[in-house]
C-alpha atoms as a PDB file:
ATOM      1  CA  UNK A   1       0.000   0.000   0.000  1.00  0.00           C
ATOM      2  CA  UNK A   2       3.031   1.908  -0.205  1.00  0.00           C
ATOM      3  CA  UNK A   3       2.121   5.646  -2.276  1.00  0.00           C
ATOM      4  CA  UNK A   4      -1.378   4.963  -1.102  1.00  0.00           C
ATOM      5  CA  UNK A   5      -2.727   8.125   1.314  1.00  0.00           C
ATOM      6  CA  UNK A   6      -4.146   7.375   4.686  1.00  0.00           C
ATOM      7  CA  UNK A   7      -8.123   7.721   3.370  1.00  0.00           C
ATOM      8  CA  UNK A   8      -7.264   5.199   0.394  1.00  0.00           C
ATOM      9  CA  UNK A   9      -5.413   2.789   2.840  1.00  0.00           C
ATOM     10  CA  UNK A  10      -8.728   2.747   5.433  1.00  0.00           C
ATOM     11  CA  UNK A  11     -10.563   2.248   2.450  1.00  0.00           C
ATOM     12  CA  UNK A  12      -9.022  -0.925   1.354  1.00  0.00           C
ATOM     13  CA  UNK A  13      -9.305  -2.422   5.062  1.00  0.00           C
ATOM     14  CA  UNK A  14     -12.921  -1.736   4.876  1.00  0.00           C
ATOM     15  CA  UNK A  15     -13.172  -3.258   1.927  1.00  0.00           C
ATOM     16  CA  UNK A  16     -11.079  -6.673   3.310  1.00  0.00           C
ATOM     17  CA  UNK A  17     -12.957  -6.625   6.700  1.00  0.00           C
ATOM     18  CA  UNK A  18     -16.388  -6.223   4.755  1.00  0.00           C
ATOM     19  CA  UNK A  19     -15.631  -8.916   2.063  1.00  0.00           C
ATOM     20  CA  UNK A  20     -13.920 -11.313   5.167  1.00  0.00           C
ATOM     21  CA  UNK A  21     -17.659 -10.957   6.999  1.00  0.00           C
ATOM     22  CA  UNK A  22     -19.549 -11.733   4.242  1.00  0.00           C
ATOM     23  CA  UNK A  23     -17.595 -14.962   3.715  1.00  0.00           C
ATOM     24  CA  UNK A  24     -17.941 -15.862   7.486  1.00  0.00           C
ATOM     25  CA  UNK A  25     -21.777 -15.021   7.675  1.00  0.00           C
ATOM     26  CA  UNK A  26     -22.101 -17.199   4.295  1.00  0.00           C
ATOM     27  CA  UNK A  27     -20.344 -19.924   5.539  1.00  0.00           C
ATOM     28  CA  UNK A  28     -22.128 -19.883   8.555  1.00  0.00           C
ATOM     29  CA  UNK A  29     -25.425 -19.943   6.456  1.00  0.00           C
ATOM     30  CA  UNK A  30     -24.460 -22.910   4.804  1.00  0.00           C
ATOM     31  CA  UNK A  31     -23.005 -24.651   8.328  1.00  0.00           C
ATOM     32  CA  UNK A  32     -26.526 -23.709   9.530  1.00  0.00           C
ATOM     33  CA  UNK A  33     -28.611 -25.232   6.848  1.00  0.00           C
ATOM     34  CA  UNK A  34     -27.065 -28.338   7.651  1.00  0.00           C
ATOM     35  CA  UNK A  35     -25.020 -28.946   3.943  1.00  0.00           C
ATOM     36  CA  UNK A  36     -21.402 -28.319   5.670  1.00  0.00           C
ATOM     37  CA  UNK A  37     -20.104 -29.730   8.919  1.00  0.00           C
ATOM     38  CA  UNK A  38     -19.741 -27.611  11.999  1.00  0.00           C
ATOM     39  CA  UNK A  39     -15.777 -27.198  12.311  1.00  0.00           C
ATOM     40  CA  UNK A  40     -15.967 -27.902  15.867  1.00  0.00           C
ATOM     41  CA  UNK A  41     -17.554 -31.016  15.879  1.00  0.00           C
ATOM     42  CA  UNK A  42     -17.731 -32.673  13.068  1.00  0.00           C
ATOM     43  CA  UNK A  43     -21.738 -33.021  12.853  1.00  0.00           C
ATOM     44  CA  UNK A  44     -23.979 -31.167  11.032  1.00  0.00           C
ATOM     45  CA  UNK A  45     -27.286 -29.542  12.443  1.00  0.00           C
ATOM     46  CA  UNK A  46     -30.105 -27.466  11.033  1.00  0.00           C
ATOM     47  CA  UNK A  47     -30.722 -23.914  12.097  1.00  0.00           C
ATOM     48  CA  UNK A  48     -33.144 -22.510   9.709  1.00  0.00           C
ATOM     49  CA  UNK A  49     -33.172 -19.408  12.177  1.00  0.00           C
ATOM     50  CA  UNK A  50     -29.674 -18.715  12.159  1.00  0.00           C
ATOM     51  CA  UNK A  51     -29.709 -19.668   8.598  1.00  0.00           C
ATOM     52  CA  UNK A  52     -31.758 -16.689   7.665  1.00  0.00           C
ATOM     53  CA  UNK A  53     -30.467 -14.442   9.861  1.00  0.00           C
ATOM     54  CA  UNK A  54     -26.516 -15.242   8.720  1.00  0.00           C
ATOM     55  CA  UNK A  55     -27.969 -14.870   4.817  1.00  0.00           C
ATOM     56  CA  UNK A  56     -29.589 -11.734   5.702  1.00  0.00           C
ATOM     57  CA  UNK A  57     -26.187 -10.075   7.060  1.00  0.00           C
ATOM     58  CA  UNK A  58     -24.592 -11.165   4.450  1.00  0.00           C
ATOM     59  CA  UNK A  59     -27.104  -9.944   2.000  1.00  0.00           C
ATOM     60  CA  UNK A  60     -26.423  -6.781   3.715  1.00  0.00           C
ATOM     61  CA  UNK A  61     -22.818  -6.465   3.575  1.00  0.00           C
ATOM     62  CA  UNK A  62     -23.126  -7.581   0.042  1.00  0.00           C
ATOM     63  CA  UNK A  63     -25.118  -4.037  -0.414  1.00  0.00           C
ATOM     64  CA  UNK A  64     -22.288  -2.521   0.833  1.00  0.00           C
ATOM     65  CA  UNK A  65     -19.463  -4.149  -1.261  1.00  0.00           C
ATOM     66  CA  UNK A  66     -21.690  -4.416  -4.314  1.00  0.00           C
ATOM     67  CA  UNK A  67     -20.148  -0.422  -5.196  1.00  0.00           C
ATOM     68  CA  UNK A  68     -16.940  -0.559  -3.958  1.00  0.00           C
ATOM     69  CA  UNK A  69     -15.447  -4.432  -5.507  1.00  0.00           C
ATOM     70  CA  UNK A  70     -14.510  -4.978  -9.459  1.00  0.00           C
ATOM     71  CA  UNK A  71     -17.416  -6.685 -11.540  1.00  0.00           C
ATOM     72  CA  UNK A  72     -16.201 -10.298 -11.527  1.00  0.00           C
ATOM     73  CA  UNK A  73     -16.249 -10.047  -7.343  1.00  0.00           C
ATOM     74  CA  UNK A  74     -19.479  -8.248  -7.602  1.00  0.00           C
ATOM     75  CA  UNK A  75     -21.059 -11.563 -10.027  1.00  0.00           C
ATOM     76  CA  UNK A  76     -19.206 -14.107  -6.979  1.00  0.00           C
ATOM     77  CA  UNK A  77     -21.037 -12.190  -4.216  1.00  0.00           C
ATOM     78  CA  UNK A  78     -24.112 -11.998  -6.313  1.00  0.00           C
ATOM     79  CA  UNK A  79     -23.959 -15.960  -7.169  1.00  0.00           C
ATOM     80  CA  UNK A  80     -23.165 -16.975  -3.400  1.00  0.00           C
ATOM     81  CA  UNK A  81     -26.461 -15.174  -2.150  1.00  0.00           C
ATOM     82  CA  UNK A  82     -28.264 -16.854  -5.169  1.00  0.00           C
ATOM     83  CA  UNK A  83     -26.941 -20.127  -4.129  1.00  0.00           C
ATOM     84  CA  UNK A  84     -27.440 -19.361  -0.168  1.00  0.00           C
ATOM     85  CA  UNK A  85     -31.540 -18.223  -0.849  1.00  0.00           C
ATOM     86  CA  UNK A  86     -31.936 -20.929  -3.338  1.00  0.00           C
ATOM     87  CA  UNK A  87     -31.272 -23.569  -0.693  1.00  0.00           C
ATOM     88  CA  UNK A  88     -32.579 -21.865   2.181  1.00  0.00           C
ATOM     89  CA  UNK A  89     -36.100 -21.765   0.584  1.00  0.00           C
ATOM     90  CA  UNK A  90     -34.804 -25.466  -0.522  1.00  0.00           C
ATOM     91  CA  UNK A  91     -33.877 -26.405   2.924  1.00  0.00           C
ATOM     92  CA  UNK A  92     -36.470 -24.972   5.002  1.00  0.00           C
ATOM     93  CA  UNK A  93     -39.352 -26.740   2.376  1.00  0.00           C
ATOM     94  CA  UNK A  94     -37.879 -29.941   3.283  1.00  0.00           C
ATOM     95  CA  UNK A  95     -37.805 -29.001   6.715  1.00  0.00           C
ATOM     96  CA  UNK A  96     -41.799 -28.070   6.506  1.00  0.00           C
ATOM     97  CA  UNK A  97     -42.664 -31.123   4.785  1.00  0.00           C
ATOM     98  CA  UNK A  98     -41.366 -33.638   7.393  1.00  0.00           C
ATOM     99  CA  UNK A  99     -43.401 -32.026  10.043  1.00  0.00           C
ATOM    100  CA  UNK A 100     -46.276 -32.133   7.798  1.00  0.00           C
END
């Protein structure tokens, strides 16, 4: 970041912190609708709860990125919060149709 002035350097750790959260709330989302593990322990568990609420920040900090990131990052973000809403609505039909 050398040449770079103080404003453009704050900037870019925005932009790392905002992307980094958006990963972590997306991975959570995914941990949450049961498809991936739980790093801790191994198992798996649906959260349909947390689910939404984890796809929701994300969706959020997406808005925030969506300006500030180069089109081929914006079209990643925009395909991982397909993917996450896709399978949430997915997931939580499943869900709904074994308590039925």
């Amino acid at each position: 970041m050398a040449g770079e002035t103080p404003n453009q350097e704050v900037a870019t750790r925005i932009d790392e912190v905002l992307a980094y959260s958006f990963n972590l709330f997306a991975s959570f989302a995914w941990q949450a609708m049961g498809f991936v593990p739980d790093p801790a322990t191994g198992k798996t568990r649906v959260a349909l709860e947390e689910a939404q609420m984890a796809i929701d920040c994300a969706d959020f900090i997406a808005g925030k990125l969506r300006a500030r990131v180069e089109p081929e990052a914006r079209k990643d973000i925009e395909r991982i919060l397909r993917d996450l809403k896709v399978n949430f609505v997915g997931k939580r039909a499943e869900t709904s149709n074994k308590e039925a």
